[in-house]
Protein backbone atom coordinates (compact mmCIF):
# COMPACT_ATOMS: atom_id res chain seq x y z
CA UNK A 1 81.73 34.03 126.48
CA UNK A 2 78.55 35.11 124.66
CA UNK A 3 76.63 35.52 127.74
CA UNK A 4 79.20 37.92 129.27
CA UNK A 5 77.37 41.23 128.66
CA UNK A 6 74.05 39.80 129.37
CA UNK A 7 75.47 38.54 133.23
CA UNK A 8 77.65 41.89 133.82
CA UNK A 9 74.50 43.95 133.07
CA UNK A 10 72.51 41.71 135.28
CA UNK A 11 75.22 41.58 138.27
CA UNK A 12 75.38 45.63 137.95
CA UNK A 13 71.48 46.18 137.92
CA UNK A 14 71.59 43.90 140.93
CA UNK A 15 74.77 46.43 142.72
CA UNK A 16 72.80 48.88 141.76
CA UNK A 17 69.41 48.36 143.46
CA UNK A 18 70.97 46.92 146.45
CA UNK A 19 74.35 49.27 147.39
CA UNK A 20 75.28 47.45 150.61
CA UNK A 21 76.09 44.54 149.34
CA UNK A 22 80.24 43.72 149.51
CA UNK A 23 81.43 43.06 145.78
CA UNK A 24 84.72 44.33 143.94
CA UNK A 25 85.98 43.27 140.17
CA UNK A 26 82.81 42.09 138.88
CA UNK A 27 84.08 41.97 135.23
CA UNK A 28 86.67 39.55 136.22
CA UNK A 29 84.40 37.69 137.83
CA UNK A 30 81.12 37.45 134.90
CA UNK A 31 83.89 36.61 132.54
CA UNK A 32 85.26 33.27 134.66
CA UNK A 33 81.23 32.88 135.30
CA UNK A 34 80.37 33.22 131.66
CA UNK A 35 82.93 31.19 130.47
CA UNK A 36 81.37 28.13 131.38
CA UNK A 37 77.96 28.85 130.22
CA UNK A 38 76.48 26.91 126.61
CA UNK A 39 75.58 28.74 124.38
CA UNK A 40 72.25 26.91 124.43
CA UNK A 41 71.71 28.18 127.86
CA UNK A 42 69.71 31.38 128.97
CA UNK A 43 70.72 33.31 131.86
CA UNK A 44 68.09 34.06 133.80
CA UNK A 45 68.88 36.08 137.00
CA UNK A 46 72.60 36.94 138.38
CA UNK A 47 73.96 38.56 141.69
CA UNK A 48 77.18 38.96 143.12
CA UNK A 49 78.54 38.82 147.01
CA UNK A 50 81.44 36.97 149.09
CA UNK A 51 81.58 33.47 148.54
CA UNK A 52 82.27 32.65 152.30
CA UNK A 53 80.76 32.22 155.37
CA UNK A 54 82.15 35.33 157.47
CA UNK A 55 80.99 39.24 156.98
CA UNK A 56 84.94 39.71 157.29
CA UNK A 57 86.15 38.35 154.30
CA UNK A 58 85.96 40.94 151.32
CA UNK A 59 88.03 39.84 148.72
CA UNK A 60 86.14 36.35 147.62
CA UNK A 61 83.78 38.22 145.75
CA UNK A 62 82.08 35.46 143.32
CA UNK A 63 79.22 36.02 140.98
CA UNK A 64 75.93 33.62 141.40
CA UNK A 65 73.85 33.36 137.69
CA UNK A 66 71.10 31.15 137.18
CA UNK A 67 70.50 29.79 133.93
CA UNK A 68 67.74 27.26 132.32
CA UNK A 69 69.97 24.54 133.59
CA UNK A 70 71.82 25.41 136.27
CA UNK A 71 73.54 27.29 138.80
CA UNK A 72 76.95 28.55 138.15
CA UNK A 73 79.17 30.18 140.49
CA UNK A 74 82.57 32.05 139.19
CA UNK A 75 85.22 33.80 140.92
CA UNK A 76 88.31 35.14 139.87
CA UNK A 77 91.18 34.35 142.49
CA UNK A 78 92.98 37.81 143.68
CA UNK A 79 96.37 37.21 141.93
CA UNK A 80 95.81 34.06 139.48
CA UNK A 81 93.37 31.30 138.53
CA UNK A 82 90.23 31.29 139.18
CA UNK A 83 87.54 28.84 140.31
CA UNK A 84 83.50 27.68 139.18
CA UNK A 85 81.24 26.06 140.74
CA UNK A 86 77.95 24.02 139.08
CA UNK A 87 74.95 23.12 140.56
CA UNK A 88 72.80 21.19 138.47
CA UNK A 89 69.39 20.69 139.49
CA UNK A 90 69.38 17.03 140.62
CA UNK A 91 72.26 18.30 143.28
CA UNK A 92 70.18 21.49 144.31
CA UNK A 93 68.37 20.30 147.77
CA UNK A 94 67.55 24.06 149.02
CA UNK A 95 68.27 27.79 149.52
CA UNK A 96 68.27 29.20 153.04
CA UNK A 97 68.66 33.21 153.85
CA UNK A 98 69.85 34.50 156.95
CA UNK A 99 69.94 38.29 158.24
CA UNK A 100 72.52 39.85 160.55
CA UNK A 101 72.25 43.22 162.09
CA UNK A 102 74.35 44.57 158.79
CA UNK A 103 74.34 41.79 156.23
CA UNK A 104 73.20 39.10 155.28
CA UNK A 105 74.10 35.28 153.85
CA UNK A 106 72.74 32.78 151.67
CA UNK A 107 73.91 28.72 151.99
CA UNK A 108 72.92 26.61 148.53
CA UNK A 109 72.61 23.16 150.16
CA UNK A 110 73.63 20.53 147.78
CA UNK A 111 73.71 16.82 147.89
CA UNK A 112 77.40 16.81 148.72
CA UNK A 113 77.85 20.59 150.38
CA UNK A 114 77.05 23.26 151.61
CA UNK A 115 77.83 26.65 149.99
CA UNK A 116 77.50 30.67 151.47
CA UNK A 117 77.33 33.91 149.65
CA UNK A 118 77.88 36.60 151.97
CA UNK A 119 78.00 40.41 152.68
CA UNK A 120 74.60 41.04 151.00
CA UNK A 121 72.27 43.38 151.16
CA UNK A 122 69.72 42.82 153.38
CA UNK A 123 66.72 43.92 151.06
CA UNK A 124 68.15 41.51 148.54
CA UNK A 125 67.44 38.46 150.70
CA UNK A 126 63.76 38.17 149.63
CA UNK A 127 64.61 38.70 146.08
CA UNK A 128 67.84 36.23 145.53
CA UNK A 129 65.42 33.25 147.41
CA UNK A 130 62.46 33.97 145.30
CA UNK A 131 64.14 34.01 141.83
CA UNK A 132 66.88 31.08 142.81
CA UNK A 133 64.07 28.85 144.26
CA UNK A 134 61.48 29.37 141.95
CA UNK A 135 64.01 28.97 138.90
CA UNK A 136 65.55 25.58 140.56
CA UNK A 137 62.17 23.95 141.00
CA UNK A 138 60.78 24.92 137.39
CA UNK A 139 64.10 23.43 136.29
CA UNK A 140 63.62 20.13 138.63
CA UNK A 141 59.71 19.97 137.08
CA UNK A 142 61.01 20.22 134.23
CA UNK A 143 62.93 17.20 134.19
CA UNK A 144 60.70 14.44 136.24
């Protein structure tokens, strides 16, 4: 839980600059995603949309925070539980963006699926891709 206030303040810079995108209860959310970050690790970047593949679901907001290790994925359930998602980078085969006439969508394609944050921003497509990618293959480098 010591990385909580770092990922909210990166989740809400990221809300901030790009207004459009779909996200509710992002406390709830960096909590269940900061829960299950070391205390070794460093977040690095954090945003926040729908984890689905439709612009008409609105209440699976997740929260998406890359760290020095991995990718993490949390999201609080609407009445209990809640659910996370790892991504470490031997499973992390690529990051594709796609734009819609409102929205748009991101798929992680992993070894074994294929996952979608929706109902972003459109002028956050560029920078989620950059900073995911770039962080994912230093990461991968890193390792060989």
């Amino acid at each position: 839980m010591a990385h909580a206030g770092r990922v909210y303040k990166l989740v809400c810079r990221f809300k901030r600059k790009y207004p459009m995108t779909i996200a509710n209860c992002l406390k709830r959310h960096t909590i269940v995603a900061a829960s299950v970050i070391d205390k070794e690790e460093n977040v690095l970047y954090a945003f926040t949309g729908q984890k689905n593949d439709t612009h008409g679901m609105i209440f699976d907001t997740c929260v998406v925070v890359v760290t020095n290790k991995r990718l993490v994925i949390g999201q609080k359930r609407l009445l209990w539980g809640y659910q996370v998602t790892t991504i470490t980078p031997e499973l992390f085969n690529d990051l594709k963006i796609a734009s819609g006439l409102l929205f748009g969508k991101v798929e992680i394609d992993t070894v074994k699926e294929h996952l979608f944050v929706s109902n972003l921003d459109k002028k956050s497509l560029d920078e989620i891709e950059t900073n995911v990618n770039s962080i994912m293959l230093k990461i991968k480098k890193g390792k060989d």
